[in-house]
N, C-alpha and C. Protein backbone atom coordinates (compact mmCIF):
# COMPACT_ATOMS: atom_id res chain seq x y z
N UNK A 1 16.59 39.19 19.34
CA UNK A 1 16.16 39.17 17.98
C UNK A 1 14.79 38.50 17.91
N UNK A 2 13.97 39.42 17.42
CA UNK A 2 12.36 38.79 17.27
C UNK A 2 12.58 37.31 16.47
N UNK A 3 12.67 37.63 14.86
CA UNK A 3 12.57 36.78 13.92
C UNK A 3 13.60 35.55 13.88
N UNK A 4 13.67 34.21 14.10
CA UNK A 4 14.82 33.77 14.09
C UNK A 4 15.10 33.19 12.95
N UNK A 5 16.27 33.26 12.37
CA UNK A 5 16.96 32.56 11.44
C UNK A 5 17.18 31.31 10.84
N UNK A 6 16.99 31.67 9.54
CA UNK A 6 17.12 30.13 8.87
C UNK A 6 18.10 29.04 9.14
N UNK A 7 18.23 27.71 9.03
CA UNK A 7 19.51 27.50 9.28
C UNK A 7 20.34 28.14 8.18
N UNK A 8 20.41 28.50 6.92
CA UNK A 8 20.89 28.74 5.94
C UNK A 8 21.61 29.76 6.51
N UNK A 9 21.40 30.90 7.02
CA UNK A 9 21.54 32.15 7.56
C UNK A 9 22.51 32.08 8.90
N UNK A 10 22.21 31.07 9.38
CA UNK A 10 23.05 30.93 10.72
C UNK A 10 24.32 30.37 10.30
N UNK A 11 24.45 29.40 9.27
CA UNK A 11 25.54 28.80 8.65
C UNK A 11 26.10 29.62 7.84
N UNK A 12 25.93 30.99 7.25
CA UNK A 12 26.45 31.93 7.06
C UNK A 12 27.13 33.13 8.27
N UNK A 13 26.57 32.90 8.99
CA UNK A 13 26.80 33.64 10.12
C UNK A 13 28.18 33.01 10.89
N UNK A 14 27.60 32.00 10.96
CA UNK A 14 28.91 30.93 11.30
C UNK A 14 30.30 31.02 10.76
N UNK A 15 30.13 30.99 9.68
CA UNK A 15 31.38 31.24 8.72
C UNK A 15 31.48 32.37 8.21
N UNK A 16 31.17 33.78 8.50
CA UNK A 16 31.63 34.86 8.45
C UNK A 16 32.36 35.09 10.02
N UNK A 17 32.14 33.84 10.75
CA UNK A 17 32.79 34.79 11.75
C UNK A 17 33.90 33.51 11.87
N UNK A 18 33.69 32.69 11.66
CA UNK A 18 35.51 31.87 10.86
C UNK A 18 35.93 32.88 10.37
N UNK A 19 35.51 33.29 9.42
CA UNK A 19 36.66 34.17 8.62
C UNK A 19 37.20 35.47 9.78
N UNK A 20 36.43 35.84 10.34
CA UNK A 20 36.54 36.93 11.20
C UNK A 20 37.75 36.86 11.88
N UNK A 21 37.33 35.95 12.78
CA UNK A 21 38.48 35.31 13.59
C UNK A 21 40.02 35.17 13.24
N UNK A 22 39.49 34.45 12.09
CA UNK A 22 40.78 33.72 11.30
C UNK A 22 41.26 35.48 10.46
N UNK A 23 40.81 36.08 10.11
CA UNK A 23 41.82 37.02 9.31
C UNK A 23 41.20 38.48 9.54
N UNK A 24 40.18 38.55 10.45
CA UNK A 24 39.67 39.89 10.90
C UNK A 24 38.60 40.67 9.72
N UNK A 25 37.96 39.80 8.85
CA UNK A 25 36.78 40.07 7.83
C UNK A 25 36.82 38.85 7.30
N UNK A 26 35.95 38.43 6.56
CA UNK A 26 35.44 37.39 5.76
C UNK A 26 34.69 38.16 3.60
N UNK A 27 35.08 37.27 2.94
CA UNK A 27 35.09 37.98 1.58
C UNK A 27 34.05 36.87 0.97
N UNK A 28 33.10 37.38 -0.08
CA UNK A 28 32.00 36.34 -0.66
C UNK A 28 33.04 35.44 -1.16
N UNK A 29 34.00 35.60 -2.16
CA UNK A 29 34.60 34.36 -2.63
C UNK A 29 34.70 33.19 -1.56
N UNK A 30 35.71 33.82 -0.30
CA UNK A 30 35.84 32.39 0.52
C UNK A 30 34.53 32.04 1.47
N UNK A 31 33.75 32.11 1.26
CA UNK A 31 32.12 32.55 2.18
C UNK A 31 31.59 31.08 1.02
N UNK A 32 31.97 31.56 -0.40
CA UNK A 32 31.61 30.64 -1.30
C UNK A 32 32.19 30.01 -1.15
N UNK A 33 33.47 29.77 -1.40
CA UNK A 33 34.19 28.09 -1.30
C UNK A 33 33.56 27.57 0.09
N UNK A 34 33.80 27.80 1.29
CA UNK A 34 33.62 27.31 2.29
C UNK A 34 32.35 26.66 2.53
N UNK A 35 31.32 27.20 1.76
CA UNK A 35 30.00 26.83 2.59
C UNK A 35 29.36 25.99 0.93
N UNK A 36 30.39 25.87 -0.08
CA UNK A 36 30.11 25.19 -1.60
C UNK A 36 29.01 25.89 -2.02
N UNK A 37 29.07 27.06 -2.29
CA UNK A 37 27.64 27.84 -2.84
C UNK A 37 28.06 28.35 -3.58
N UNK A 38 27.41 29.12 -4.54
CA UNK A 38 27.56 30.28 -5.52
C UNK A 38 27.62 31.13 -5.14
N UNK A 39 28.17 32.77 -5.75
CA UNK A 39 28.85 34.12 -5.24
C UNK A 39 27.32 34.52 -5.12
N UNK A 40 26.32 34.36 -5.86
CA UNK A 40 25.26 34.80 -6.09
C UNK A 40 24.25 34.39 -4.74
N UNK A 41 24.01 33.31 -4.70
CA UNK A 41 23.90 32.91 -3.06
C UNK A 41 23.98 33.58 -2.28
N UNK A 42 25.82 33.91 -1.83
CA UNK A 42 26.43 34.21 -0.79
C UNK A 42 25.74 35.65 -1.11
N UNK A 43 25.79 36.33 -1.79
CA UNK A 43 25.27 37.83 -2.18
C UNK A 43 24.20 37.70 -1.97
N UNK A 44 23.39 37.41 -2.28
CA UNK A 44 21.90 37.16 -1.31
C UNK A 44 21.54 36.94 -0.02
N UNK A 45 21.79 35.97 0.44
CA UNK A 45 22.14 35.94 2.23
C UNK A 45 23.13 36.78 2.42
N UNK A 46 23.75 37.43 2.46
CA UNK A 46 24.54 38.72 3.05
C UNK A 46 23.65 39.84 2.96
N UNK A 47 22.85 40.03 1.45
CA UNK A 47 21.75 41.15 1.67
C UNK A 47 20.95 41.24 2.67
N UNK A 48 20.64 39.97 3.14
CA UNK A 48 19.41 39.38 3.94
C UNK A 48 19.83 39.94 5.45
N UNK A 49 21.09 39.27 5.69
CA UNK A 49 21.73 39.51 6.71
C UNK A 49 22.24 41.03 7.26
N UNK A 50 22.36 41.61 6.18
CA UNK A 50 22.74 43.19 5.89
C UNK A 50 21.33 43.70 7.10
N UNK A 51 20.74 43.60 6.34
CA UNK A 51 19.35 44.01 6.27
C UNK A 51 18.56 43.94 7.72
N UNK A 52 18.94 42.78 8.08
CA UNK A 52 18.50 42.58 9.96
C UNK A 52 19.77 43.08 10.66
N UNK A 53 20.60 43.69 10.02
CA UNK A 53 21.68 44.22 10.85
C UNK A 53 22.57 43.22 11.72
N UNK A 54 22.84 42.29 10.91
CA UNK A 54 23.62 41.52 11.49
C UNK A 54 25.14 41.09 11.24
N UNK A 55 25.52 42.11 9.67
CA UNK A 55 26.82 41.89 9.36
C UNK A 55 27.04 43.22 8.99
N UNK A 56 28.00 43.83 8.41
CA UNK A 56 28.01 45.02 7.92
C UNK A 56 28.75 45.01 6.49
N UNK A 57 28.02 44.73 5.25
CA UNK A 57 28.68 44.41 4.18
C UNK A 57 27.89 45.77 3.01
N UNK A 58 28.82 45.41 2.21
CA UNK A 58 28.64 46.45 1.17
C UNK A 58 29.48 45.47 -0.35
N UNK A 59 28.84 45.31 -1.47
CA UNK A 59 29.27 45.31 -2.60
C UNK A 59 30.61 45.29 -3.03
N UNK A 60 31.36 44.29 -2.84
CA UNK A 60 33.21 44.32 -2.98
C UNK A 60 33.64 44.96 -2.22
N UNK A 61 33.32 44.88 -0.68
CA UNK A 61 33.92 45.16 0.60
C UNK A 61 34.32 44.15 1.09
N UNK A 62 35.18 44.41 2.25
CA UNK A 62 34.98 43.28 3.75
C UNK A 62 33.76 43.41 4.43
N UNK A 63 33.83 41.89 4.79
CA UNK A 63 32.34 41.81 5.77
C UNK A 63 32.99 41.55 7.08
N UNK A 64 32.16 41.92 7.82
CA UNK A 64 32.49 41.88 8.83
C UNK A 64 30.50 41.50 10.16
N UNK A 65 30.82 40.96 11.13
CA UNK A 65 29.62 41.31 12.25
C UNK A 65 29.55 42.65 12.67
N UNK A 66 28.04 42.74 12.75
CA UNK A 66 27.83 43.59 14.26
C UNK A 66 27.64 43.44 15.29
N UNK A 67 27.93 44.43 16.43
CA UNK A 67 27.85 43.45 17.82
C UNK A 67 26.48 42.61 17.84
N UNK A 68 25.15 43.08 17.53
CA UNK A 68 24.22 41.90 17.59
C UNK A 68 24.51 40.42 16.66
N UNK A 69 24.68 40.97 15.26
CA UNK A 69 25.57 39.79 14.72
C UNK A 69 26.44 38.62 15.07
N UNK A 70 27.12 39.13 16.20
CA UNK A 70 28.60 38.55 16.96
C UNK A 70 28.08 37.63 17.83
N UNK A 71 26.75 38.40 18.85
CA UNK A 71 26.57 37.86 19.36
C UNK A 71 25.92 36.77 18.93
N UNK A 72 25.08 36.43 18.42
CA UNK A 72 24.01 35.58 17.38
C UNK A 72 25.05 34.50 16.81
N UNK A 73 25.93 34.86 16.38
CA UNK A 73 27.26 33.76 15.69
C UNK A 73 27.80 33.38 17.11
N UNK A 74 27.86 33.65 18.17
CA UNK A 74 28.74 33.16 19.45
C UNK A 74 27.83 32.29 19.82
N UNK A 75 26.37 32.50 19.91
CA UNK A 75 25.66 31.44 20.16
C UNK A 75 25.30 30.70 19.32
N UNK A 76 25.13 30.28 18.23
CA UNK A 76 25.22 29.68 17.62
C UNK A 76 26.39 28.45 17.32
N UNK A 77 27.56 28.71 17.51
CA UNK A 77 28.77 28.21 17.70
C UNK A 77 28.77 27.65 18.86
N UNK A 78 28.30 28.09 19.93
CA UNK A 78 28.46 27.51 21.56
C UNK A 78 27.77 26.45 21.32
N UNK A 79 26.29 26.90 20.90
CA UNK A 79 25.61 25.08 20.48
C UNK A 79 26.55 24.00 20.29
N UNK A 80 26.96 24.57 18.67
CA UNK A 80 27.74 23.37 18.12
C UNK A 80 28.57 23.04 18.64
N UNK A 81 29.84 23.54 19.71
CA UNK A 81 30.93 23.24 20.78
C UNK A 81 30.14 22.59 21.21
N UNK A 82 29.30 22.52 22.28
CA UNK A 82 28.91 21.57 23.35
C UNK A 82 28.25 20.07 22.83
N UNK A 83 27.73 20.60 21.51
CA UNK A 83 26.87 19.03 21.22
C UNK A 83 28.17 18.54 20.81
N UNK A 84 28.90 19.03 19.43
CA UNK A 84 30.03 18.17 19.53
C UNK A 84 30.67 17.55 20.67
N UNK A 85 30.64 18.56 20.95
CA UNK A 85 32.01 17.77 22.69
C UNK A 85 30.85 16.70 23.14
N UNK A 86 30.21 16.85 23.18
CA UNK A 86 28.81 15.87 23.99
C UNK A 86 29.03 14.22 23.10
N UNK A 87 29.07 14.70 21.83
CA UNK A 87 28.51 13.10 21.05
C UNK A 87 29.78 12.70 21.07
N UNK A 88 31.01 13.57 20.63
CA UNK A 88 32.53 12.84 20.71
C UNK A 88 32.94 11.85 21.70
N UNK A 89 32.92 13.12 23.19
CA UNK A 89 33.77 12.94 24.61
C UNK A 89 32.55 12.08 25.05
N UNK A 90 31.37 11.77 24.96
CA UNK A 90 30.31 11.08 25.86
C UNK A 90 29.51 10.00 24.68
N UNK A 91 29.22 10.25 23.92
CA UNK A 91 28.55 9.17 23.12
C UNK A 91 29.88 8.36 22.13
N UNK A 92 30.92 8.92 21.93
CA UNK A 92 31.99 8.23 21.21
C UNK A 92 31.89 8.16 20.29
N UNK A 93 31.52 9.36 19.78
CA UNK A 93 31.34 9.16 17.87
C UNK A 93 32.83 9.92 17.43
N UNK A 94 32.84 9.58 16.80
CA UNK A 94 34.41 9.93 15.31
C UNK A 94 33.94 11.55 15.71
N UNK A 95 35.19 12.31 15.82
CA UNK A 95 35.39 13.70 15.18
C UNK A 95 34.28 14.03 14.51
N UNK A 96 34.34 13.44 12.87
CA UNK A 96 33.60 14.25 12.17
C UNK A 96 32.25 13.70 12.38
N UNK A 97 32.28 12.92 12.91
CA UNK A 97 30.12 12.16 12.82
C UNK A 97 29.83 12.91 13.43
N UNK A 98 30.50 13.12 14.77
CA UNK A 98 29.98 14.52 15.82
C UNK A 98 29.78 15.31 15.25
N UNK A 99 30.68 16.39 14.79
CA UNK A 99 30.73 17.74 14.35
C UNK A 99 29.66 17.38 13.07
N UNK A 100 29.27 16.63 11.88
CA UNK A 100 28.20 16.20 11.10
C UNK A 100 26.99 16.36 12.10
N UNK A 101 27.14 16.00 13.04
CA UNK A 101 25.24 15.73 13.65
C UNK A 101 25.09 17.50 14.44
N UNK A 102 26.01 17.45 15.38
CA UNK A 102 26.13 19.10 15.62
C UNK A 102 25.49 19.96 14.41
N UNK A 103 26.23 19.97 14.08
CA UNK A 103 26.04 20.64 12.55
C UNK A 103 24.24 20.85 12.33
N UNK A 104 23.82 19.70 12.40
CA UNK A 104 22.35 19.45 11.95
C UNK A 104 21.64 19.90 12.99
N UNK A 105 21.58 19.57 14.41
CA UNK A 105 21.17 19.97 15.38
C UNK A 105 21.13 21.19 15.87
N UNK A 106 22.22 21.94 15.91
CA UNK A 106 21.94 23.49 16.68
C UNK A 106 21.29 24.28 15.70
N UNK A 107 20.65 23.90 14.46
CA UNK A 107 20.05 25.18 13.93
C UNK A 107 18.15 24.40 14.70
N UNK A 108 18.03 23.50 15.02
CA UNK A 108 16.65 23.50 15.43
C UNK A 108 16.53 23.01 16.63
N UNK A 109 17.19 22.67 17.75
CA UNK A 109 16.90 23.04 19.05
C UNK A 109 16.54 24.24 19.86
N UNK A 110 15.28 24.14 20.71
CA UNK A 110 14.94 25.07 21.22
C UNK A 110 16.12 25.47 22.49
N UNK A 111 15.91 26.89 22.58
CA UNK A 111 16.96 27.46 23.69
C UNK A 111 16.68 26.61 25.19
N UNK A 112 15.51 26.11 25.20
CA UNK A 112 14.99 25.22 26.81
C UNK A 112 15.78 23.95 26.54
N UNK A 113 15.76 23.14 25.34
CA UNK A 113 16.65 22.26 25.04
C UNK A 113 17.58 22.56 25.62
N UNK A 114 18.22 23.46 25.10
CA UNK A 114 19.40 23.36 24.90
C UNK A 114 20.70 23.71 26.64
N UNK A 115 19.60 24.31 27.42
CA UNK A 115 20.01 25.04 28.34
C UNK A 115 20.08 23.14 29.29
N UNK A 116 19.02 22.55 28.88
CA UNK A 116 19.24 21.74 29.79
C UNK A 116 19.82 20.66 29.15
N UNK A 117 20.28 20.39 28.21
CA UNK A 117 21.65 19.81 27.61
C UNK A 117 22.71 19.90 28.19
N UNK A 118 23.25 21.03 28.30
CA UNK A 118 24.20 21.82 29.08
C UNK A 118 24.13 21.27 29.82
N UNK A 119 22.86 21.23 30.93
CA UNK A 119 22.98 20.98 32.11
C UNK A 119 23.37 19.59 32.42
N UNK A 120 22.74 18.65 31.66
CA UNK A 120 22.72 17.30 31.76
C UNK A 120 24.34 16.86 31.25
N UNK A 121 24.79 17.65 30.27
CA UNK A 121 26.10 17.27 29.64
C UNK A 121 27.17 17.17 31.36
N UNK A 122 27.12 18.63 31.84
CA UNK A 122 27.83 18.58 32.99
C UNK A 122 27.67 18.05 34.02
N UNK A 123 26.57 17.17 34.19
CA UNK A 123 25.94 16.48 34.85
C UNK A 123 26.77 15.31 35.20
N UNK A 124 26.61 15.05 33.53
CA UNK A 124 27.75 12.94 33.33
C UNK A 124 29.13 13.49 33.78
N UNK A 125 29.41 14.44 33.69
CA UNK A 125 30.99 14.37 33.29
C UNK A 125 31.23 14.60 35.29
N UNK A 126 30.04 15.47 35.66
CA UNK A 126 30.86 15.85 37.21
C UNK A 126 30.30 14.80 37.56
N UNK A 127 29.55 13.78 37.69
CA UNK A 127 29.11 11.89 38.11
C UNK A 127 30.26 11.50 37.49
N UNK A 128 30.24 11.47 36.29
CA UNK A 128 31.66 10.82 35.78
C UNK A 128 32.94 10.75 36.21
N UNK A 129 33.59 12.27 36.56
CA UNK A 129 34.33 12.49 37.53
C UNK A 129 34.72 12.21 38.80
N UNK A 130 33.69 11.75 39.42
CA UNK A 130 33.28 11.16 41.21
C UNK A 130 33.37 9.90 41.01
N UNK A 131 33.23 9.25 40.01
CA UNK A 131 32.35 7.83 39.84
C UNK A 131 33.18 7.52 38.57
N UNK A 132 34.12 7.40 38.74
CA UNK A 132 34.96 7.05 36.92
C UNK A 132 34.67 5.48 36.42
N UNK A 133 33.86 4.69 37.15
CA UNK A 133 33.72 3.14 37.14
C UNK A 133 32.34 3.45 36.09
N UNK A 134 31.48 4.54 36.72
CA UNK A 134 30.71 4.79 35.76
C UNK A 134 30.79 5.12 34.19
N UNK A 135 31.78 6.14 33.63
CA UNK A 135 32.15 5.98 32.42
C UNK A 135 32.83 5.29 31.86
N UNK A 136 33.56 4.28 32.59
CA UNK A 136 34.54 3.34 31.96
C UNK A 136 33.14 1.60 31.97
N UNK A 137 32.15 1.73 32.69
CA UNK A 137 31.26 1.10 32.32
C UNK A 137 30.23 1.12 30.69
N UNK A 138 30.27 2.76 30.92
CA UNK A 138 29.20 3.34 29.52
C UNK A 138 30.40 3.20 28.49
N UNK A 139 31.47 3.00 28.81
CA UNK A 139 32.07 3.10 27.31
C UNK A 139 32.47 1.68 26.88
N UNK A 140 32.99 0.97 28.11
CA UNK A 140 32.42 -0.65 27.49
C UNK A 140 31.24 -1.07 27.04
N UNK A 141 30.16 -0.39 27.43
CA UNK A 141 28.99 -0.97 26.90
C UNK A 141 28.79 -0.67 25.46
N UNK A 142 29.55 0.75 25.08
CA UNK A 142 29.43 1.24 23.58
C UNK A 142 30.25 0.34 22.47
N UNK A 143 31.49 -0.34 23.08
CA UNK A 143 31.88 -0.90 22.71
C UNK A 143 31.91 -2.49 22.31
N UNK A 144 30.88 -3.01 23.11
CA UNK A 144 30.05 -4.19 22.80
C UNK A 144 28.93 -4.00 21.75
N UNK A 145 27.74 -3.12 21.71
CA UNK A 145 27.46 -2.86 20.72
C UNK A 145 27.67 -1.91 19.45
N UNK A 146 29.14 -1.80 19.24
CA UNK A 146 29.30 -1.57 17.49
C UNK A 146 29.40 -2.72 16.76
């Protein structure tokens, strides 16, 4: 995809494919509750999205992705899996502070970021793994300063 996406757009993308998942289409009403917007909103970014061919919606239909769509929402989501798992399982933040900062983060990290995030994430955990004195060190230390 040339043009990349707003976060606005990706967080729609995101949650059309919750719904996907979860019930095999996604509908503006729950598109609206979910993401706290107006129908009017959601009808706008779906045009938008229509339009780069990334969902396949129509006017009081089901929405649904297209395979470029799908894919674009899979990555997008993979972000947010890994940073979450990253700030939870390795920095020790609460459930939701993680998934809150995730949240904020994968719509503006670059793909070079992000590839070597990854890398570095699996990095601690296979040191971590070999060396468990090492994370049971980093997590006492987190625990001295809260």
């Amino acid at each position: 995809m040339s043009e990349k996406l707003s976060r606005s757009q990706e967080d729609y993308l995101e949650e059309i494919r919750n719904q996907v998942i979860e019930r095999g289409f996604a509908k503006v009403t729950d598109i609206s509750k979910a993401l706290n917007v107006k129908k009017a909103s959601v009808t706008g970014a779906l045009n938008a999205l229509s339009a780069r061919r990334l969902i396949n919606y129509e006017p009081y239909s089901k929405i649904t992705l297209t395979e470029e769509g799908e894919i674009f929402a899979k990555e997008i989501m993979l972000k947010h899996e890994n940073l979450c798992d990253f700030f939870e399982n390795i920095l020790g933040l609460s459930k939701t502070e993680a998934s809150e900062n995730a949240c904020r983060m994968e719509h503006i990290v670059s793909e070079e970021f992000f590839a070597n995030f990854v890398k570095f994430s699996r990095f601690i955990r296979d040191y971590g793994a070999k060396n468990p004195e090492f994370l049971n060190e980093y997590r006492t230390l987190l625990k001295k300063n809260r």
